[in-house]
C-alpha atoms as a PDB file:
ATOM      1  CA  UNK A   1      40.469 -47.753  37.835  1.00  0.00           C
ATOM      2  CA  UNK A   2      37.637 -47.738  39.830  1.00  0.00           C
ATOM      3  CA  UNK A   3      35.242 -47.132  36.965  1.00  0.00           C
ATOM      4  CA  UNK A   4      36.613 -49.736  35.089  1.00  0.00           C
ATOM      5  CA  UNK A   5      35.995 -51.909  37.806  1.00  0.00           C
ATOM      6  CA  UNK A   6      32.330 -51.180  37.971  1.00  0.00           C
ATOM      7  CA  UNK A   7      31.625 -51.491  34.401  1.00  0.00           C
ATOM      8  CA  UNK A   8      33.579 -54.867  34.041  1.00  0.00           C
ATOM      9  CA  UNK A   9      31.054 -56.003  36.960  1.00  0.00           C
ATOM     10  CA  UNK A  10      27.672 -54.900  35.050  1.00  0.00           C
ATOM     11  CA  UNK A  11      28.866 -56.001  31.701  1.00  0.00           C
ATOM     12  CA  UNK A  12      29.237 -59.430  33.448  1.00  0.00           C
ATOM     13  CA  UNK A  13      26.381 -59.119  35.580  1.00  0.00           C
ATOM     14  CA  UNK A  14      24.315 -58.558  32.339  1.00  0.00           C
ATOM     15  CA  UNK A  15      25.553 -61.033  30.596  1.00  0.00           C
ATOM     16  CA  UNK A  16      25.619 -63.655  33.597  1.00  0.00           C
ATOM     17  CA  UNK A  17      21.310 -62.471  33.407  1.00  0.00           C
ATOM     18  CA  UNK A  18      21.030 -62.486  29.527  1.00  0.00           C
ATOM     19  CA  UNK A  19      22.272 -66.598  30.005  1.00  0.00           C
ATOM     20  CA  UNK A  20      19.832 -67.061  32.390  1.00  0.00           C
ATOM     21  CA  UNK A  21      16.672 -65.661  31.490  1.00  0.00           C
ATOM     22  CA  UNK A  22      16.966 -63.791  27.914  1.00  0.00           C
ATOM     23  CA  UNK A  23      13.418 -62.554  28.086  1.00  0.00           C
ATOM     24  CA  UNK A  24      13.612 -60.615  31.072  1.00  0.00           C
ATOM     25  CA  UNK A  25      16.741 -59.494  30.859  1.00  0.00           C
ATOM     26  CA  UNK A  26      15.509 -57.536  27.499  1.00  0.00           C
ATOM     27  CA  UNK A  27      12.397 -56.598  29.609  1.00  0.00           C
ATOM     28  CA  UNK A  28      14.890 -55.010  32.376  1.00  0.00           C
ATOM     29  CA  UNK A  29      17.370 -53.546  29.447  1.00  0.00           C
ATOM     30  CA  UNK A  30      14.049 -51.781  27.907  1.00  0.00           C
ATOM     31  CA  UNK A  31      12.711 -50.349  31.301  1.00  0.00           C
ATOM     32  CA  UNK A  32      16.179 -48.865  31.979  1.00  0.00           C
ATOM     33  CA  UNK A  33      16.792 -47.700  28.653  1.00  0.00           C
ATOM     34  CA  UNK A  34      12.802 -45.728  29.261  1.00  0.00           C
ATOM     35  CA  UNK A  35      13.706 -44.815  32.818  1.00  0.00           C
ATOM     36  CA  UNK A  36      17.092 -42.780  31.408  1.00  0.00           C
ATOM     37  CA  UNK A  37      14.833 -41.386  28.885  1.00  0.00           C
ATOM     38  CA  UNK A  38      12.543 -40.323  30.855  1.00  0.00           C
ATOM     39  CA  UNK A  39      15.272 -38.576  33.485  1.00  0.00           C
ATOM     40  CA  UNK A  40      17.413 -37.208  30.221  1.00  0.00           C
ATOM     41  CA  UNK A  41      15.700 -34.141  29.757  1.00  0.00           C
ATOM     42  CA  UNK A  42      15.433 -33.073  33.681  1.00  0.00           C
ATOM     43  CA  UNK A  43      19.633 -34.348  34.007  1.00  0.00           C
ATOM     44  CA  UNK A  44      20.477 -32.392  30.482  1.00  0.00           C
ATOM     45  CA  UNK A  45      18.704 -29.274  31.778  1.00  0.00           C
ATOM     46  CA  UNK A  46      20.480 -28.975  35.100  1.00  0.00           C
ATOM     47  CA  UNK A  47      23.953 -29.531  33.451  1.00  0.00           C
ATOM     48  CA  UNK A  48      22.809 -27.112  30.917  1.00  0.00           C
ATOM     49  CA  UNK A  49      22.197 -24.425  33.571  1.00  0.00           C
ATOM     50  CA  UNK A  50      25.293 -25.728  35.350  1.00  0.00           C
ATOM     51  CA  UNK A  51      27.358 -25.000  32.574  1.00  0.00           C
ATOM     52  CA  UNK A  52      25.968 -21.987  32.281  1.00  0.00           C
ATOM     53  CA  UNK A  53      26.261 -20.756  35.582  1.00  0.00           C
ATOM     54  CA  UNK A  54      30.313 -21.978  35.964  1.00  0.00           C
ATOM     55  CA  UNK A  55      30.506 -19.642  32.945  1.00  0.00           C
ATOM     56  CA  UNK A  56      29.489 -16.306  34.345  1.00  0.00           C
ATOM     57  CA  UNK A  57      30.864 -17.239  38.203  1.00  0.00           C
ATOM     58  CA  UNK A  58      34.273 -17.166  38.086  1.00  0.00           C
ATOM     59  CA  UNK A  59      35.880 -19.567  41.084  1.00  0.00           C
ATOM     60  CA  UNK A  60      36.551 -16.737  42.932  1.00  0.00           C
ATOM     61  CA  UNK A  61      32.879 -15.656  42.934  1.00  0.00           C
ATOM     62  CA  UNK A  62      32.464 -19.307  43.900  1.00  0.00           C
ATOM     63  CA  UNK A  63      34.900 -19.074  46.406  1.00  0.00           C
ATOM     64  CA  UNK A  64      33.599 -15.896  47.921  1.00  0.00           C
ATOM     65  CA  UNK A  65      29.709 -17.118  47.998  1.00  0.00           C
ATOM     66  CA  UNK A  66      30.325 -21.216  49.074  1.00  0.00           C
ATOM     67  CA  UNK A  67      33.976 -21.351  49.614  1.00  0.00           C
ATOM     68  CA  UNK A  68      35.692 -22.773  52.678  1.00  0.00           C
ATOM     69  CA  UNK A  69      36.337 -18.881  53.733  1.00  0.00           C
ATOM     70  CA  UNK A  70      32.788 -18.176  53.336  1.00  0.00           C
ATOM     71  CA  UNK A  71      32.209 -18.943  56.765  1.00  0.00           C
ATOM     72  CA  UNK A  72      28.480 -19.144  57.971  1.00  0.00           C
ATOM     73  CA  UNK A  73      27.034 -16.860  55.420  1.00  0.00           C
ATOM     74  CA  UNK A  74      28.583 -19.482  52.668  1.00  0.00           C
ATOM     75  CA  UNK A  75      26.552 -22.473  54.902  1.00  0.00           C
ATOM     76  CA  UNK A  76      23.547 -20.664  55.203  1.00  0.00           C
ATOM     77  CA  UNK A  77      23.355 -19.759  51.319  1.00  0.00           C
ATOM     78  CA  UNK A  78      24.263 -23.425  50.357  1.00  0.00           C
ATOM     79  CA  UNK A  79      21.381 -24.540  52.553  1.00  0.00           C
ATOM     80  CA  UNK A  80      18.719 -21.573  51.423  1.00  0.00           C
ATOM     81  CA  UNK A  81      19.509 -23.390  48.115  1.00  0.00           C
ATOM     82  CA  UNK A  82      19.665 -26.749  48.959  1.00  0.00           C
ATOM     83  CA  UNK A  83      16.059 -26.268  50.804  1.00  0.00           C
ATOM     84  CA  UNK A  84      14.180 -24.603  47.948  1.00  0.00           C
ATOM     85  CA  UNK A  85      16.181 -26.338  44.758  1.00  0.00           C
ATOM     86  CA  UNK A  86      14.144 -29.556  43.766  1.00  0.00           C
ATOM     87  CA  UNK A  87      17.289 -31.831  42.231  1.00  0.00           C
ATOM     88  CA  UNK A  88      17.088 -35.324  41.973  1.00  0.00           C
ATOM     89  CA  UNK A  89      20.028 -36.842  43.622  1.00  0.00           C
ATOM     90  CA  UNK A  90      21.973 -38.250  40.389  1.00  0.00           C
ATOM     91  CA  UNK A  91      22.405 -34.440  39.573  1.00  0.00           C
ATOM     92  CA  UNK A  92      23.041 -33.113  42.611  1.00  0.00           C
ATOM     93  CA  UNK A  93      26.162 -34.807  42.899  1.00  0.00           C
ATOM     94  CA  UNK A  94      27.909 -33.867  39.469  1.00  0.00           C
ATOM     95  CA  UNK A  95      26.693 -30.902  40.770  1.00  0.00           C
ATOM     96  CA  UNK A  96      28.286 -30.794  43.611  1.00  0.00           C
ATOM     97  CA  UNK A  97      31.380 -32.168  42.685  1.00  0.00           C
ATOM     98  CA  UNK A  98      32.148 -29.492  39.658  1.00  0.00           C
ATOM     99  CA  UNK A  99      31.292 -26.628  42.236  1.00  0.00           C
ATOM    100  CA  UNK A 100      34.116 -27.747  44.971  1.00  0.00           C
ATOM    101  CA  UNK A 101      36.405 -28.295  41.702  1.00  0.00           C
ATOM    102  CA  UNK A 102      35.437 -24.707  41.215  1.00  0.00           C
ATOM    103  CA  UNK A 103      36.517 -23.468  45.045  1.00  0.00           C
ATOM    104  CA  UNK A 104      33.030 -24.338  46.950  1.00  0.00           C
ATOM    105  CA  UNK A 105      34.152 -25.645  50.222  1.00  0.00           C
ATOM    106  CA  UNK A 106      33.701 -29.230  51.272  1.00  0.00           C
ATOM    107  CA  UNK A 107      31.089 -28.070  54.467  1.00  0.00           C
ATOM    108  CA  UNK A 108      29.193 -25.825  52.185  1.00  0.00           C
ATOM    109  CA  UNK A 109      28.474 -28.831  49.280  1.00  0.00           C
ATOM    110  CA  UNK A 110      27.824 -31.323  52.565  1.00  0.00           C
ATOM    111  CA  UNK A 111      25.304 -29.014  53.656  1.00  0.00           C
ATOM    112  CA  UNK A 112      23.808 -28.286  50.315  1.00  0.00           C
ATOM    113  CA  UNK A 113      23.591 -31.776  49.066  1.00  0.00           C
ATOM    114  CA  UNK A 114      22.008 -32.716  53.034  1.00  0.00           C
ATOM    115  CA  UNK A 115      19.167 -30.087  52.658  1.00  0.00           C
ATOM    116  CA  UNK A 116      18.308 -30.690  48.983  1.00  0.00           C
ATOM    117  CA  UNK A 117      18.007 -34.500  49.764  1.00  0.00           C
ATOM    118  CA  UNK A 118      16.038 -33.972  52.940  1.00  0.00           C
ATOM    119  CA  UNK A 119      14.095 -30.560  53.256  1.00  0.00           C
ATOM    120  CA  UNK A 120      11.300 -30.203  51.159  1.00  0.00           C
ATOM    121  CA  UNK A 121       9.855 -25.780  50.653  1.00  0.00           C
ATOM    122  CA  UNK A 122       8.909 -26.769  47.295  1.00  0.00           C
ATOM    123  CA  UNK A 123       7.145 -29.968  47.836  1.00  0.00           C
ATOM    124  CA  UNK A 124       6.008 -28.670  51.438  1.00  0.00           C
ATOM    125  CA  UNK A 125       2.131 -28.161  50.610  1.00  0.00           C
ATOM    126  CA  UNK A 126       2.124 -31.776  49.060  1.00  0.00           C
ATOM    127  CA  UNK A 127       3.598 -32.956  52.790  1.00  0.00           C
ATOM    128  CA  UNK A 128       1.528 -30.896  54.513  1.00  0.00           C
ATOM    129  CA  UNK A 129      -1.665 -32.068  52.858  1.00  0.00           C
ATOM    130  CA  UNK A 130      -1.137 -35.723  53.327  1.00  0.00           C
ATOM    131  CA  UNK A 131       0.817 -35.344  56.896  1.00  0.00           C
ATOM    132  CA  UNK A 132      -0.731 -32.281  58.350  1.00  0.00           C
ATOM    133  CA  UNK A 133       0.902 -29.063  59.467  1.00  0.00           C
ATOM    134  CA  UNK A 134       3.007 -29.804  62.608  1.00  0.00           C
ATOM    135  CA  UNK A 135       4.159 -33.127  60.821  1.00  0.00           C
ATOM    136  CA  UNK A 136       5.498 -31.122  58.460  1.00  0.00           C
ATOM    137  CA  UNK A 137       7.198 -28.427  59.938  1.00  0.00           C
ATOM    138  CA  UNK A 138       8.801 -30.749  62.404  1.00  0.00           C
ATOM    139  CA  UNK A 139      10.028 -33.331  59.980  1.00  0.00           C
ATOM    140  CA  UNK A 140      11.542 -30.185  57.482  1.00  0.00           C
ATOM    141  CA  UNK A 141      12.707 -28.584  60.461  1.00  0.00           C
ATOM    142  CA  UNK A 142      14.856 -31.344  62.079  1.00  0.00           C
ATOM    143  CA  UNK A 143      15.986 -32.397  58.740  1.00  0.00           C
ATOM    144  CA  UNK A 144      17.352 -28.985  58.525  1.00  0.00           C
ATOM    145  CA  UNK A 145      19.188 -29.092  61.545  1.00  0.00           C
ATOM    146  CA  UNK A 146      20.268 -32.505  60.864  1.00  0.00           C
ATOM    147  CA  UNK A 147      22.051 -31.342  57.513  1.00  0.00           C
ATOM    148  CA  UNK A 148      24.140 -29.112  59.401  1.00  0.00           C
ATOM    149  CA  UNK A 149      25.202 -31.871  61.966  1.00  0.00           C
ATOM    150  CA  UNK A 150      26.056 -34.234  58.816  1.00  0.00           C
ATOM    151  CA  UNK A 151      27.750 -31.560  56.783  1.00  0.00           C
ATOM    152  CA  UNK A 152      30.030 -30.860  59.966  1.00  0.00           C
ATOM    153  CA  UNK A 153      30.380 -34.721  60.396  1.00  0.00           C
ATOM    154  CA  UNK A 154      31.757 -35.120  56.548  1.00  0.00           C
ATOM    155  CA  UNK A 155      34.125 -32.516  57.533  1.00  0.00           C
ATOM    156  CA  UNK A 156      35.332 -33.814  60.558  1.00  0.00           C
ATOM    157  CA  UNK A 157      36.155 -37.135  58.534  1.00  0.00           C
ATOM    158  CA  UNK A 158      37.396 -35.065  55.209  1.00  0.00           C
ATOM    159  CA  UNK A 159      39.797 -33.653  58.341  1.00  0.00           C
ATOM    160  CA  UNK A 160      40.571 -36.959  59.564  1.00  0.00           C
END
């Protein structure tokens, strides 16, 4: 219902813009419709290697390694990922969302989905270089930390 909602609005929206200014509004169409080109490859890759992976891990495997009974080990794996996985956000989510379908547990994803957004291994030299060292390191390192305080407050309110 929801969906349909949100569709109904941009079909207006667009249509509400296309009255008003024709011209631009093809302008905007054609820099969207290059902008999902240009993410299409990187977003069909991921759920390529998504699908691929949900093939050979069974939920239970899924269960066992980021489960809700996974305990610390699970939250420490999701965020080893999270950390050194460069996702963009629009696939992280499907992402996330077909891996609790498949048994991952709701602190695990929170925590995974916190540290990819926020903790940068792979683009650490690039930080480093234009922020220095200790820059760095502290802003990686409390973003870290933070994604473990966030994961357990998205818990506390999945609780609620």
């Amino acid at each position: 219902m929801g969906t349909i909602v949100l569709y109904s609005v941009a079909v207006i929206g667009l249509g509400a813009s296309f009255v008003a200014d024709r011209s631009r509004t093809r302008q905007a169409v054609r820099k969207a419709t290059a902008a999902f080109l240009n993410v299409l490859p990187e977003f069909a890759a991921v759920l390529g290697l998504v699908g691929v992976m949900l093939t050979f891990l069974s939920p239970a495997t899924i269960g066992r390694m980021v489960g809700a009974e996974s305990g610390v080990a699970g939250w420490m794996l999701a965020s080893l990922v999270g950390s050194l996985t460069l996702i963009p956000g629009f696939v992280a989510f499907p992402l996330a969302a077909s891996l609790l379908a498949q048994g991952a547990g709701t602190g695990q994803m929170a925590v995974f989905i916190s540290t990819l957004m926020m903790v940068g291994i792979v683009t650490f030299p690039l930080e480093k270089r234009y922020f220095g060292q200790r820059a760095a390191v502290l802003r990686n390192g409390m973003a870290y930390v933070w994604s473990f305080v966030a994961a357990l407050a998205i818990m506390a309110v999945m609780a609620w």
